[in-house]
N, C-alpha and C. Protein backbone atom coordinates (compact mmCIF):
# COMPACT_ATOMS: atom_id res chain seq x y z
N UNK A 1 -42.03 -37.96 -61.26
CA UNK A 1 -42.76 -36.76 -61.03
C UNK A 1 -42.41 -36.22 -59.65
N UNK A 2 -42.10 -34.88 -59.42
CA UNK A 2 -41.28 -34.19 -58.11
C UNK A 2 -42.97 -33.75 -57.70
N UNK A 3 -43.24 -33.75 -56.52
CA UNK A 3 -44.34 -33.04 -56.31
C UNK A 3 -43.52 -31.88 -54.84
N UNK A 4 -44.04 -30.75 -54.95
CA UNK A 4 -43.96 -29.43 -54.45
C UNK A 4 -44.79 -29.48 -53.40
N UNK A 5 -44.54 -29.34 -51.86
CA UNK A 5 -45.40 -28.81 -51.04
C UNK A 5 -45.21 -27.36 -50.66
N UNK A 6 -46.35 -26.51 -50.83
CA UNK A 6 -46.25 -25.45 -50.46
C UNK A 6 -46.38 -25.25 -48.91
N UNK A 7 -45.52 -24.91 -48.43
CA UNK A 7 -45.14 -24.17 -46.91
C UNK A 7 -45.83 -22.94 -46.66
N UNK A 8 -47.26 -22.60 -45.94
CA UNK A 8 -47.42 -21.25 -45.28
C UNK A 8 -45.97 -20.37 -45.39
N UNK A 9 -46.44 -19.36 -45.89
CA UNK A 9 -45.38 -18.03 -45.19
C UNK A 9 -45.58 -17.30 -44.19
N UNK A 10 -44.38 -17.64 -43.55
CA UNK A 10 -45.14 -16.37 -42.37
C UNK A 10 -43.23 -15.91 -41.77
N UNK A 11 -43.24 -14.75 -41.21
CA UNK A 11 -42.37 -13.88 -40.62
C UNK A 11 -40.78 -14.87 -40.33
N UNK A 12 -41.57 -15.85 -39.78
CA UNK A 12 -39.74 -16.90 -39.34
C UNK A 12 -39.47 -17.36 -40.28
N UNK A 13 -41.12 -18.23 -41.50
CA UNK A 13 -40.04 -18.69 -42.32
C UNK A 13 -39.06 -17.74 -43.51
N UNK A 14 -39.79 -16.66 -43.71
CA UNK A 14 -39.16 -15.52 -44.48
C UNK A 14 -37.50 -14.93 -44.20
N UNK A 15 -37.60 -15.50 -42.68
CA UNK A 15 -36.20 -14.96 -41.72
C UNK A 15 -34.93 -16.26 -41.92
N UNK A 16 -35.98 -17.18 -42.15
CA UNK A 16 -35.02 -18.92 -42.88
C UNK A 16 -34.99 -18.91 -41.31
N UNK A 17 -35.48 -18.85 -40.52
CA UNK A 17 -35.83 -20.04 -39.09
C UNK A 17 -36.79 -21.39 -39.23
N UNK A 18 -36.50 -22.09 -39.12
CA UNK A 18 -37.83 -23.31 -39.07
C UNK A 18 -38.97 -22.86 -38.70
N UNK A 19 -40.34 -23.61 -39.57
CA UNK A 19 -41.62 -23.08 -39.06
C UNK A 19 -41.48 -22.74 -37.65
N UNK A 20 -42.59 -22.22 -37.17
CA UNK A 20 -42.77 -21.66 -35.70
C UNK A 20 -41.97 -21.35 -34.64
N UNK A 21 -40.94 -21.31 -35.14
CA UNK A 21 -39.76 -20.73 -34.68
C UNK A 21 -39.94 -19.21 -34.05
N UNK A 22 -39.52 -18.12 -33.30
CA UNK A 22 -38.91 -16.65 -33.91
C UNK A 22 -37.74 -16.81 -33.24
N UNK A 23 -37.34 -15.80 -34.32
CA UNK A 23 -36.40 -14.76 -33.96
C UNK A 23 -35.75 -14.64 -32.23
N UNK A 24 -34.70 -14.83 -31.96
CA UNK A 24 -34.25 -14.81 -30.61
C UNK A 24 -33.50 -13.65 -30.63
N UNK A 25 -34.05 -12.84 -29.43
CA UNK A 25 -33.60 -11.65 -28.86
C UNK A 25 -32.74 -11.78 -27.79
N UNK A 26 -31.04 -11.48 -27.68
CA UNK A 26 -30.63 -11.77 -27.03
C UNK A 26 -31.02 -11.69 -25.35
N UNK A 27 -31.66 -10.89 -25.00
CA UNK A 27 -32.74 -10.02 -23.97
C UNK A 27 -34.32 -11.26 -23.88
N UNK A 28 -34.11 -11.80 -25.01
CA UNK A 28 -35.29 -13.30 -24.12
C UNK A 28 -34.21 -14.27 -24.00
N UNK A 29 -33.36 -14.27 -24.55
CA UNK A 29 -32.17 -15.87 -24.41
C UNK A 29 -31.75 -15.61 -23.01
N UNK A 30 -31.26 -14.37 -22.97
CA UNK A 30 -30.64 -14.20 -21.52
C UNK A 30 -30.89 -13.42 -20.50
N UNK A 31 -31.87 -13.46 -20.13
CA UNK A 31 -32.48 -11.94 -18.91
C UNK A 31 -31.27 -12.30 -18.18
N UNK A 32 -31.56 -11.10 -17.44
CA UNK A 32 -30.29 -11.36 -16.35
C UNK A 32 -29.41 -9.90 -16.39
N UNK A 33 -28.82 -9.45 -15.58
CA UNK A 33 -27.67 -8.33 -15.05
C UNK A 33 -27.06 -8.03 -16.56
N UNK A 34 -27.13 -7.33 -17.02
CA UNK A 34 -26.14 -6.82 -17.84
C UNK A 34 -25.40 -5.57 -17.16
N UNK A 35 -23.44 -6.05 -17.19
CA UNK A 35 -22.73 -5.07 -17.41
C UNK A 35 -22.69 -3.29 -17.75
N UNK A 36 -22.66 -2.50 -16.55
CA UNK A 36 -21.96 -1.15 -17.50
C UNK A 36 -20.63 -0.87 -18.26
N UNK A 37 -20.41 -0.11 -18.77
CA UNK A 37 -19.49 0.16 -19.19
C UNK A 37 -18.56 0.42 -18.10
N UNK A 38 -18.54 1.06 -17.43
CA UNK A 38 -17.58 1.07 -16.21
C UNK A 38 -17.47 -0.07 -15.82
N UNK A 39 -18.03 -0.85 -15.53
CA UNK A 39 -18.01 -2.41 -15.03
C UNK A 39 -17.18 -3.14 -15.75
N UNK A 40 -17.41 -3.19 -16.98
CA UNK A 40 -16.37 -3.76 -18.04
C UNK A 40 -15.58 -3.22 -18.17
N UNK A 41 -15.26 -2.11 -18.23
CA UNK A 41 -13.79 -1.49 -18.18
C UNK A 41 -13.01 -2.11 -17.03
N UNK A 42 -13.70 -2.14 -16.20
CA UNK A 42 -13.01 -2.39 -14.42
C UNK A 42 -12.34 -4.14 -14.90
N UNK A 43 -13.35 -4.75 -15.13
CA UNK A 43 -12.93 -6.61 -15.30
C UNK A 43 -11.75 -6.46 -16.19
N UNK A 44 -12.00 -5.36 -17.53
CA UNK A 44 -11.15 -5.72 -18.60
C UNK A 44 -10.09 -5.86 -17.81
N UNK A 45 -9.43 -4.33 -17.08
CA UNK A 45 -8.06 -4.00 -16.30
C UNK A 45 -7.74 -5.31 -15.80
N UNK A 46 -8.55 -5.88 -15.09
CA UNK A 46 -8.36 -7.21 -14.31
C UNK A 46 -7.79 -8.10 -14.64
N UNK A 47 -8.74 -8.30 -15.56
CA UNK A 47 -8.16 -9.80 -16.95
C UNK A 47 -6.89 -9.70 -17.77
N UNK A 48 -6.58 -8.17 -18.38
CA UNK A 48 -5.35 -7.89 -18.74
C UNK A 48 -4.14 -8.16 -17.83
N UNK A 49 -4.12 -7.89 -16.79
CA UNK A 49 -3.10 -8.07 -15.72
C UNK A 49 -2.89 -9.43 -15.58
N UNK A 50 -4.34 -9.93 -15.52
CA UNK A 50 -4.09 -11.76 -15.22
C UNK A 50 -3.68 -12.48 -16.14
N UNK A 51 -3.86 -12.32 -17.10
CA UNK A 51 -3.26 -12.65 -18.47
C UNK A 51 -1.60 -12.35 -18.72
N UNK A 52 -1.19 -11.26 -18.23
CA UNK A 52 -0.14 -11.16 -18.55
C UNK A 52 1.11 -11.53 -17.11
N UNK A 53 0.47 -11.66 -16.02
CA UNK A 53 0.86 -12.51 -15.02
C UNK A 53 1.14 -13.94 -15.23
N UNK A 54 0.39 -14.14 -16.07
CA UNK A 54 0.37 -15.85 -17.06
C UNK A 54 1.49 -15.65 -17.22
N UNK A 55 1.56 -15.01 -18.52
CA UNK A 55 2.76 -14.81 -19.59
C UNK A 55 4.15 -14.62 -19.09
N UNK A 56 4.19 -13.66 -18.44
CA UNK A 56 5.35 -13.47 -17.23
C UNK A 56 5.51 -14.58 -16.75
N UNK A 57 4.69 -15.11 -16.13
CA UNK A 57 5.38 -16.06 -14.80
C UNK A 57 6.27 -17.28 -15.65
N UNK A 58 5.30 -17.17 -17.28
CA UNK A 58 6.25 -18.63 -17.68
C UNK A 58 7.37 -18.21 -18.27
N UNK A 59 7.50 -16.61 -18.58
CA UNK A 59 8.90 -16.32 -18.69
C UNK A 59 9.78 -16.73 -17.61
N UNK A 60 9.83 -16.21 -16.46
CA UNK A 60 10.50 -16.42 -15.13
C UNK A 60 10.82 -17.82 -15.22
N UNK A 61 9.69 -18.57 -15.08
CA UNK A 61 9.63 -19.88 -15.09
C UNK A 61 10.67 -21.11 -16.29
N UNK A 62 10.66 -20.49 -17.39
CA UNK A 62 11.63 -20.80 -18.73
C UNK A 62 12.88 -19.96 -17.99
N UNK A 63 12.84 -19.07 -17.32
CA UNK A 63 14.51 -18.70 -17.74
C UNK A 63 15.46 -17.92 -16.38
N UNK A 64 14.58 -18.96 -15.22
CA UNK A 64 14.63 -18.99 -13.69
C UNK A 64 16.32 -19.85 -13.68
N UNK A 65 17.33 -19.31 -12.81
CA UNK A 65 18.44 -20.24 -12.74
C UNK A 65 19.28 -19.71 -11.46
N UNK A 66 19.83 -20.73 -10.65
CA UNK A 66 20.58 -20.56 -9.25
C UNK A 66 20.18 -21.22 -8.01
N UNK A 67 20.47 -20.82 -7.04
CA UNK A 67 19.97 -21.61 -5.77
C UNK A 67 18.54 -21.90 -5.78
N UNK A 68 18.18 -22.71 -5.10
CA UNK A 68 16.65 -23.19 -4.78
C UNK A 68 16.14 -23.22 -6.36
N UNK A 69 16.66 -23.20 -7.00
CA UNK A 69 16.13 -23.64 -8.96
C UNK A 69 14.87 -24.25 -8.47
N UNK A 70 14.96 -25.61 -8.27
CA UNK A 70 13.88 -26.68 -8.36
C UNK A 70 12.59 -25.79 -7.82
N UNK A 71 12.73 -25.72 -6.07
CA UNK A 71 11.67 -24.60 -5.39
C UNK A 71 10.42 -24.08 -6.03
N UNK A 72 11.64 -22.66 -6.73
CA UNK A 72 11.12 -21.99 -7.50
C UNK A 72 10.06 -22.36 -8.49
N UNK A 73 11.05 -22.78 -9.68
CA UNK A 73 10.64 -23.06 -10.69
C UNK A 73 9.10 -23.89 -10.38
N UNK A 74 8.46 -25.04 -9.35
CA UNK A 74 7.31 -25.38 -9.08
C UNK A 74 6.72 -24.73 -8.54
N UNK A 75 6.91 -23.21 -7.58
CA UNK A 75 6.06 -22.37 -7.46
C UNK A 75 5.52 -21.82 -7.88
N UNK A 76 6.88 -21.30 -9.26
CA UNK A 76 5.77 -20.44 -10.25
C UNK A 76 4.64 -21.47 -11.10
N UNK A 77 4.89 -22.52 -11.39
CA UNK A 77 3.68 -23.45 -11.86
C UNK A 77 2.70 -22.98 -11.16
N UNK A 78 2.70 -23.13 -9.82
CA UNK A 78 1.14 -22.72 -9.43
C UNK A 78 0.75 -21.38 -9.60
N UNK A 79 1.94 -20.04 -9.28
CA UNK A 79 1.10 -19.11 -10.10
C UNK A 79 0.79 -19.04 -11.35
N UNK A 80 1.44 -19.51 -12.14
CA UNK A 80 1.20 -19.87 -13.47
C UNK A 80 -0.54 -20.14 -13.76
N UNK A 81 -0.23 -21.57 -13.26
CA UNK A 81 -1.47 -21.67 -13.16
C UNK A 81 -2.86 -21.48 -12.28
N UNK A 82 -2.78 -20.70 -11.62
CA UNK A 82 -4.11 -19.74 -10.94
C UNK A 82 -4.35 -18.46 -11.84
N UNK A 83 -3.06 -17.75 -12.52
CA UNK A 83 -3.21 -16.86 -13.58
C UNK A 83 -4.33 -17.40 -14.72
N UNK A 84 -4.25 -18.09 -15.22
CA UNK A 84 -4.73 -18.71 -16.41
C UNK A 84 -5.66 -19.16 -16.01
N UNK A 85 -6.57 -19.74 -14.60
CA UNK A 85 -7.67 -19.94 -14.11
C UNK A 85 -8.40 -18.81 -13.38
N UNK A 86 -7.88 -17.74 -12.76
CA UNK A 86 -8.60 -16.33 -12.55
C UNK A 86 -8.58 -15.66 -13.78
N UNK A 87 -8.24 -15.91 -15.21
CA UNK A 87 -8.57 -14.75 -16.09
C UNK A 87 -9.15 -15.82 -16.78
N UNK A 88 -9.48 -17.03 -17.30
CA UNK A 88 -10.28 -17.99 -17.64
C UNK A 88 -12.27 -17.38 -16.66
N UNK A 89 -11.88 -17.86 -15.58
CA UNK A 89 -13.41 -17.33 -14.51
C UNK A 89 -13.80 -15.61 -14.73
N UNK A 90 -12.73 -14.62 -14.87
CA UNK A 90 -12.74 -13.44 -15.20
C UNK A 90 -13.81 -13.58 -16.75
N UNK A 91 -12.93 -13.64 -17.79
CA UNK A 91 -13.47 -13.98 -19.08
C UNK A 91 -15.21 -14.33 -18.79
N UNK A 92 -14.90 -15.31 -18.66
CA UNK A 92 -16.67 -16.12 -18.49
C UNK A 92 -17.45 -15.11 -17.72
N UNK A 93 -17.19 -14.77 -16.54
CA UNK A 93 -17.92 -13.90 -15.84
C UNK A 93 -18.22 -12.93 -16.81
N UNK A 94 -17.42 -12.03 -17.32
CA UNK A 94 -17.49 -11.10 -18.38
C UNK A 94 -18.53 -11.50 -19.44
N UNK A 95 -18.42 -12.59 -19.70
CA UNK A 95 -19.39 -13.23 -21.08
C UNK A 95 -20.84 -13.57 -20.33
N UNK A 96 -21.09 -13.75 -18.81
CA UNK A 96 -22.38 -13.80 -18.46
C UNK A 96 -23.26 -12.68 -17.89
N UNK A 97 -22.38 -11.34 -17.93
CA UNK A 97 -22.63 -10.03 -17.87
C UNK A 97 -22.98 -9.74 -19.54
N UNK A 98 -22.74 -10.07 -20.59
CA UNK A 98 -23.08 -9.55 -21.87
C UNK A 98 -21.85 -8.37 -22.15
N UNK A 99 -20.77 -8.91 -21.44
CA UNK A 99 -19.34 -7.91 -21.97
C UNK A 99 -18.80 -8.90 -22.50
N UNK A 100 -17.44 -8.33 -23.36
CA UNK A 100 -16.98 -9.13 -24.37
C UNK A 100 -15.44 -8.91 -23.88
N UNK A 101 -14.83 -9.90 -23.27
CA UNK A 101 -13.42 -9.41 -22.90
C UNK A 101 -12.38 -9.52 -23.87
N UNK A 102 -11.31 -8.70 -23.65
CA UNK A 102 -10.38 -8.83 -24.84
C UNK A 102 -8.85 -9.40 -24.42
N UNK A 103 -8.96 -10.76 -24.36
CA UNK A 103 -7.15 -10.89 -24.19
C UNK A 103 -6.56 -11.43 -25.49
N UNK A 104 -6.55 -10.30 -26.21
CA UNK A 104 -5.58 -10.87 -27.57
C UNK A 104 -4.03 -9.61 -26.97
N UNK A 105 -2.96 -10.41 -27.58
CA UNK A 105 -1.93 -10.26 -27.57
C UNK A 105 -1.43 -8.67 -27.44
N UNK A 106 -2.14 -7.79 -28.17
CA UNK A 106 -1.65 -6.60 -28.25
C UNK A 106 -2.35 -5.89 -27.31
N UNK A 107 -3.66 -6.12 -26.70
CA UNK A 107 -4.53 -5.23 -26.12
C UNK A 107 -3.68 -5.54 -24.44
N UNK A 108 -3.55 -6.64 -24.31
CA UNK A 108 -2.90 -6.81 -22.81
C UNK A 108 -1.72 -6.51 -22.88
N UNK A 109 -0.26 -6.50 -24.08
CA UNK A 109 0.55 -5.61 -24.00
C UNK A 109 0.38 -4.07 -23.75
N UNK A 110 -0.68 -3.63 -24.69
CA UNK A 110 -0.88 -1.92 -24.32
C UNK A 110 -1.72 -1.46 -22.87
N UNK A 111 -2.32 -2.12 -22.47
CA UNK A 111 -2.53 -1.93 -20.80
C UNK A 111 -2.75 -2.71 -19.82
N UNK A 112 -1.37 -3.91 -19.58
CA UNK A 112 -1.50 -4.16 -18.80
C UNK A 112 -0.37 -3.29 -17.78
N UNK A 113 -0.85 -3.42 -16.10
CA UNK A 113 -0.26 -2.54 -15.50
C UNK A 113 0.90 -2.75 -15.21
N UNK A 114 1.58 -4.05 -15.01
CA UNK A 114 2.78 -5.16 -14.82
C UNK A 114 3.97 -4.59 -15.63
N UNK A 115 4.75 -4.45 -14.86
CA UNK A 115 6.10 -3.90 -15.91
C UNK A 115 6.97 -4.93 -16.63
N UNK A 116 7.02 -4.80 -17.81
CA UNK A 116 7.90 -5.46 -18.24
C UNK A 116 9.14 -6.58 -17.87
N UNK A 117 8.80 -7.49 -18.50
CA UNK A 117 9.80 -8.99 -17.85
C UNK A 117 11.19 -8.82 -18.52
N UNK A 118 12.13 -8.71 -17.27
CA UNK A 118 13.50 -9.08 -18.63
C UNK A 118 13.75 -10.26 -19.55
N UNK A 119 14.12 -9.84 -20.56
CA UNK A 119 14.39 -10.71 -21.12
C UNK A 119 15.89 -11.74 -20.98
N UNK A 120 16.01 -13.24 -20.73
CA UNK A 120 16.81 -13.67 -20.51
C UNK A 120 17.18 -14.20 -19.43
N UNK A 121 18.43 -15.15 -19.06
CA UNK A 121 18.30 -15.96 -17.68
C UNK A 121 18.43 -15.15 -16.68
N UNK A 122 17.35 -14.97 -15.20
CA UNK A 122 17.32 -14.62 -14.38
C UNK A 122 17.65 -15.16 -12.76
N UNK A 123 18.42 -14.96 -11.73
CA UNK A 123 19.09 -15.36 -10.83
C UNK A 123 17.90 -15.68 -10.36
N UNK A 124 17.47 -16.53 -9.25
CA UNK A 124 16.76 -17.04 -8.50
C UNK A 124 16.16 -16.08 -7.31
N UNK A 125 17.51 -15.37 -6.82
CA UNK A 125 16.86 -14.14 -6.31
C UNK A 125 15.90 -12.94 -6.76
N UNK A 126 16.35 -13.01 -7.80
CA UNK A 126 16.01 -11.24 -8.62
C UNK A 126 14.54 -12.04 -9.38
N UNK A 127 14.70 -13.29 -9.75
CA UNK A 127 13.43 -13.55 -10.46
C UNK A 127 12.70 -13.56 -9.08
N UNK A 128 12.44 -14.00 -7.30
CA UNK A 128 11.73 -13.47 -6.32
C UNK A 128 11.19 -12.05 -6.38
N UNK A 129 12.05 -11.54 -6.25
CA UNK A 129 11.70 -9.96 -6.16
C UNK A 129 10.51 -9.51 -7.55
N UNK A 130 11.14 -10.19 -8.86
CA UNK A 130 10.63 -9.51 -9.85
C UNK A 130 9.21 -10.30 -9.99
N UNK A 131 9.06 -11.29 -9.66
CA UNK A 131 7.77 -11.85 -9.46
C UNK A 131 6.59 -11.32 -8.54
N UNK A 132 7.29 -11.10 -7.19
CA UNK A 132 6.44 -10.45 -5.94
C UNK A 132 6.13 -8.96 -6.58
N UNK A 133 7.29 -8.01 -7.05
CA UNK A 133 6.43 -6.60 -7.61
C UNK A 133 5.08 -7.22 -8.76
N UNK A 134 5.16 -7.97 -9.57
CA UNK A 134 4.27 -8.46 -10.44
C UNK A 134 2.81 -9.03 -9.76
N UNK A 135 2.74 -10.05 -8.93
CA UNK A 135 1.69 -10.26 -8.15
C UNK A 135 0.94 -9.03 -7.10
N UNK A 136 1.89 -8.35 -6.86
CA UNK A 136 1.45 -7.08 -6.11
C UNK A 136 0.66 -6.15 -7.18
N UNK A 137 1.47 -6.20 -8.17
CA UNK A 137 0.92 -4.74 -8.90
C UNK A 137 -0.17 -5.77 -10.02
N UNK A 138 -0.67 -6.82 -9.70
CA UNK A 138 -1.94 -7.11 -10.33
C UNK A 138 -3.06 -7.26 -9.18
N UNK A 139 -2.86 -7.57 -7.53
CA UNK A 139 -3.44 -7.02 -7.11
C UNK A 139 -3.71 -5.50 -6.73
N UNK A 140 -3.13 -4.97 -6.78
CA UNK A 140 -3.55 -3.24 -6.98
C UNK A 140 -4.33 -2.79 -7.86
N UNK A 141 -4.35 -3.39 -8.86
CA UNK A 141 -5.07 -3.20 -10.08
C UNK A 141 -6.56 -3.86 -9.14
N UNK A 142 -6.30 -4.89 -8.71
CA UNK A 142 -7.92 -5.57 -8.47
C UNK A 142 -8.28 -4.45 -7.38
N UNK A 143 -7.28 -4.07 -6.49
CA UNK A 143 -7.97 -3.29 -5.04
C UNK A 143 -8.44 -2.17 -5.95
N UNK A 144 -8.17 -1.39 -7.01
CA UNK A 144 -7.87 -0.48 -7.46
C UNK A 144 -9.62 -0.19 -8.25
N UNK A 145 -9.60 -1.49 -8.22
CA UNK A 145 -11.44 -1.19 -9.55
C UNK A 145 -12.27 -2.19 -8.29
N UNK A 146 -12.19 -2.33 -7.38
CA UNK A 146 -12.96 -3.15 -5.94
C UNK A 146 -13.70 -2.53 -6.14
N UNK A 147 -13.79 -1.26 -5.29
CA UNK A 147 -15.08 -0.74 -4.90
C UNK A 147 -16.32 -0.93 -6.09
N UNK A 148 -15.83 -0.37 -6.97
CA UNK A 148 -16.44 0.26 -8.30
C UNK A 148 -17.26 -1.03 -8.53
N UNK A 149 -16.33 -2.38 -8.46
CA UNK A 149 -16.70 -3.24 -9.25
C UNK A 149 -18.13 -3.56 -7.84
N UNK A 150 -17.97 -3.51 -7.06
CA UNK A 150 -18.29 -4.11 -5.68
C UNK A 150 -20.04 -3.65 -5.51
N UNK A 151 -19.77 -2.42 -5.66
CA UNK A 151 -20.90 -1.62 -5.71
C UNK A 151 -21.87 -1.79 -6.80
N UNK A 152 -21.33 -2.22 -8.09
CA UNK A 152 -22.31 -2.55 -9.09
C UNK A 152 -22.43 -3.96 -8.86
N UNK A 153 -21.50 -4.97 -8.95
CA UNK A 153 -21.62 -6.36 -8.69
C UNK A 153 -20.95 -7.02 -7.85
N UNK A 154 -21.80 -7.45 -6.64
CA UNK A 154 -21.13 -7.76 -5.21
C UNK A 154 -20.37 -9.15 -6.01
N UNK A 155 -21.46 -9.55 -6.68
CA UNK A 155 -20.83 -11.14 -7.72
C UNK A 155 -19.34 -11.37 -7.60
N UNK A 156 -19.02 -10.38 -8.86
CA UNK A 156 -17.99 -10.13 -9.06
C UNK A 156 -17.09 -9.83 -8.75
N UNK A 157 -17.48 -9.04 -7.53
CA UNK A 157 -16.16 -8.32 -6.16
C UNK A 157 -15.94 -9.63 -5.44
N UNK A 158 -16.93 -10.79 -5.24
CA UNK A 158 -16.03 -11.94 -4.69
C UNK A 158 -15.02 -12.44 -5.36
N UNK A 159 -15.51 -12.71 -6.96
CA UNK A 159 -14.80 -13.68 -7.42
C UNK A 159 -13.21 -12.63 -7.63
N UNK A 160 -13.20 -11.35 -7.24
CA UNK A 160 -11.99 -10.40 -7.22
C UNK A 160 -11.09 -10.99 -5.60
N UNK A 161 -12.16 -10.83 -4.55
CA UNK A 161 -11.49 -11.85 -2.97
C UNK A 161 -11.12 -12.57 -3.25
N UNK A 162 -11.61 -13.41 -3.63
CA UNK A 162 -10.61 -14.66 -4.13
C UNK A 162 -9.30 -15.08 -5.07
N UNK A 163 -9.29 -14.23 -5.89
CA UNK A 163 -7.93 -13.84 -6.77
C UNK A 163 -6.88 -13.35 -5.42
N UNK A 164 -7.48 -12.02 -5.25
CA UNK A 164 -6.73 -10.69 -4.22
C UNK A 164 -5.96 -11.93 -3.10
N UNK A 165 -6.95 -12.95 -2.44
CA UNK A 165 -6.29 -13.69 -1.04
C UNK A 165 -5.26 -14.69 -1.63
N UNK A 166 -5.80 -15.19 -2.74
CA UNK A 166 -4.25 -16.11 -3.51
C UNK A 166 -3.16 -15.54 -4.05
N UNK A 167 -3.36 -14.36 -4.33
CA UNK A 167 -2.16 -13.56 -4.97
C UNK A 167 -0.98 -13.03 -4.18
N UNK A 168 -1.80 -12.52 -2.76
CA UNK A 168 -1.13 -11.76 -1.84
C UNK A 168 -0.69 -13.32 -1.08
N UNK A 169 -1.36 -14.44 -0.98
CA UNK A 169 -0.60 -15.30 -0.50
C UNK A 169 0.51 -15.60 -1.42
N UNK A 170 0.78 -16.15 -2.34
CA UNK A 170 1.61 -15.95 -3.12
C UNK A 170 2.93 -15.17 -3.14
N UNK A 171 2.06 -13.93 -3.00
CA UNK A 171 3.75 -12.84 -2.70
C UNK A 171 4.23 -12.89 -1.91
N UNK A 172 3.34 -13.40 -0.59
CA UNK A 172 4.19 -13.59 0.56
C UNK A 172 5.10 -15.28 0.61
N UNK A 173 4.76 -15.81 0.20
CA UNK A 173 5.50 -16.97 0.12
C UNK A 173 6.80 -17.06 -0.73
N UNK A 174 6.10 -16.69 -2.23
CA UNK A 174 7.50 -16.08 -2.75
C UNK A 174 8.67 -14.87 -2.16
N UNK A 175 7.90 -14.00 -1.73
CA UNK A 175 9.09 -12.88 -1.37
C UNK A 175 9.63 -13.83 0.07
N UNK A 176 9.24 -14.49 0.66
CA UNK A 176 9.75 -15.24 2.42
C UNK A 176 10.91 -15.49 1.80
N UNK A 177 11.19 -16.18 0.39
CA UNK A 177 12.45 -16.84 -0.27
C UNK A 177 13.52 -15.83 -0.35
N UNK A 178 13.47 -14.66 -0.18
CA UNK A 178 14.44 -13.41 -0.24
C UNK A 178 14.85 -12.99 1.44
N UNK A 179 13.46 -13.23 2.52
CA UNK A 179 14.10 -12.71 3.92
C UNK A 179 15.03 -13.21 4.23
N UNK A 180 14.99 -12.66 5.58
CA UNK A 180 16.37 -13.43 6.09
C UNK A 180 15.71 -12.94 8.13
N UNK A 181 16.24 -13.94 8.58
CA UNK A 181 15.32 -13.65 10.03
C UNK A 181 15.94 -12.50 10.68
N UNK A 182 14.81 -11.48 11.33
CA UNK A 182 15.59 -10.28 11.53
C UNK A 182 15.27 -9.30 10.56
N UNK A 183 15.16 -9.80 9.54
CA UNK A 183 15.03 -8.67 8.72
C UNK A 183 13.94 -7.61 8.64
N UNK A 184 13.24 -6.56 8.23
CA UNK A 184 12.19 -6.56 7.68
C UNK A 184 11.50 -6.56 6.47
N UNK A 185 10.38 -6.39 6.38
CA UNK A 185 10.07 -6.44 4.50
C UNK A 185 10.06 -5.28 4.25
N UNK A 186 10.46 -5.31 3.39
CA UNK A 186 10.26 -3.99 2.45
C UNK A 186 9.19 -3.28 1.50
């Protein structure tokens, strides 16, 4: 013999939540700063660039060849990998603002600001140069949405300082591999 207990009805269980449960409003799960749209637009630019600074660098990195090879090739590892850890912290930040970032494949091809990587083996020199325009023109992008971002979320304008001071260190270390003493930069 099956015996049946009847369960009160009430609003959660009708919703299939466990008794005394409700309904979670994302706005009680998470008070807190939500994102404008300008704001998220600003990170997206960010994250796209950093993402595709990734991607780049391990091109360079796969198809880097000539003097100072070895050098190189472990430098870009570390930009490599600070790329993939500033748009990793980017991302999340984005997800604790209640924005939804997008680095799938096609959206960071169609705007990121970074010009195009050649394809194929690159001299040791020319992959310098073509790396330093790349780190430059993803910080520009960050100086570029600063304020904006700065003014709505001081938060966030740090965790942008901190990208901006590794990047520009970066270019300068990489591009030093092209001076020559005497020279100036360009």
């Amino acid at each position: 013999m099956t015996t049946t207990v009847e369960r009160p009805t009430t609003a959660s269980a009708k919703a299939g939540q466990p008794e005394g449960s409700k309904p979670t409003k994302r706005q009680n799960a998470e008070r807190g700063f939500e994102a404008s749209e300008q704001l998220h637009e600003n990170m997206q630019k960010v994250l796209v660039d950093l993402i595709e600074l990734h991607i780049q660098g391990k091109q360079a990195h796969w198809n880097v060849v000539g003097k100072n090879f070895r050098d190189l090739h472990l430098q870009l590892d570390e930009i490599i990998e600070s790329a993939r850890e500033f748009s990793d912290d980017l991302a999340e930040r984005m997800r604790a603002l209640h924005a939804t970032p997008d680095g799938r494949s096609d959206t960071v091809a169609e705007n990121t600001t970074l010009p195009e990587y050649p394809q194929g083996e690159v001299d040791t020199a020319e992959t310098v140069d073509l790396v330093t325009q790349r780190l430059e023109a993803a910080v520009h992008t960050m100086r570029e949405v600063h304020d904006d971002v700065d003014e709505e979320d001081p938060t966030t304008a740090d965790l942008l300082h901190g990208f901006i001071t590794a990047l520009e260190q970066y270019a300068w270390m990489v591009s030093a591999e092209n001076r020559r003493v005497g020279s100036a930069a360009e």
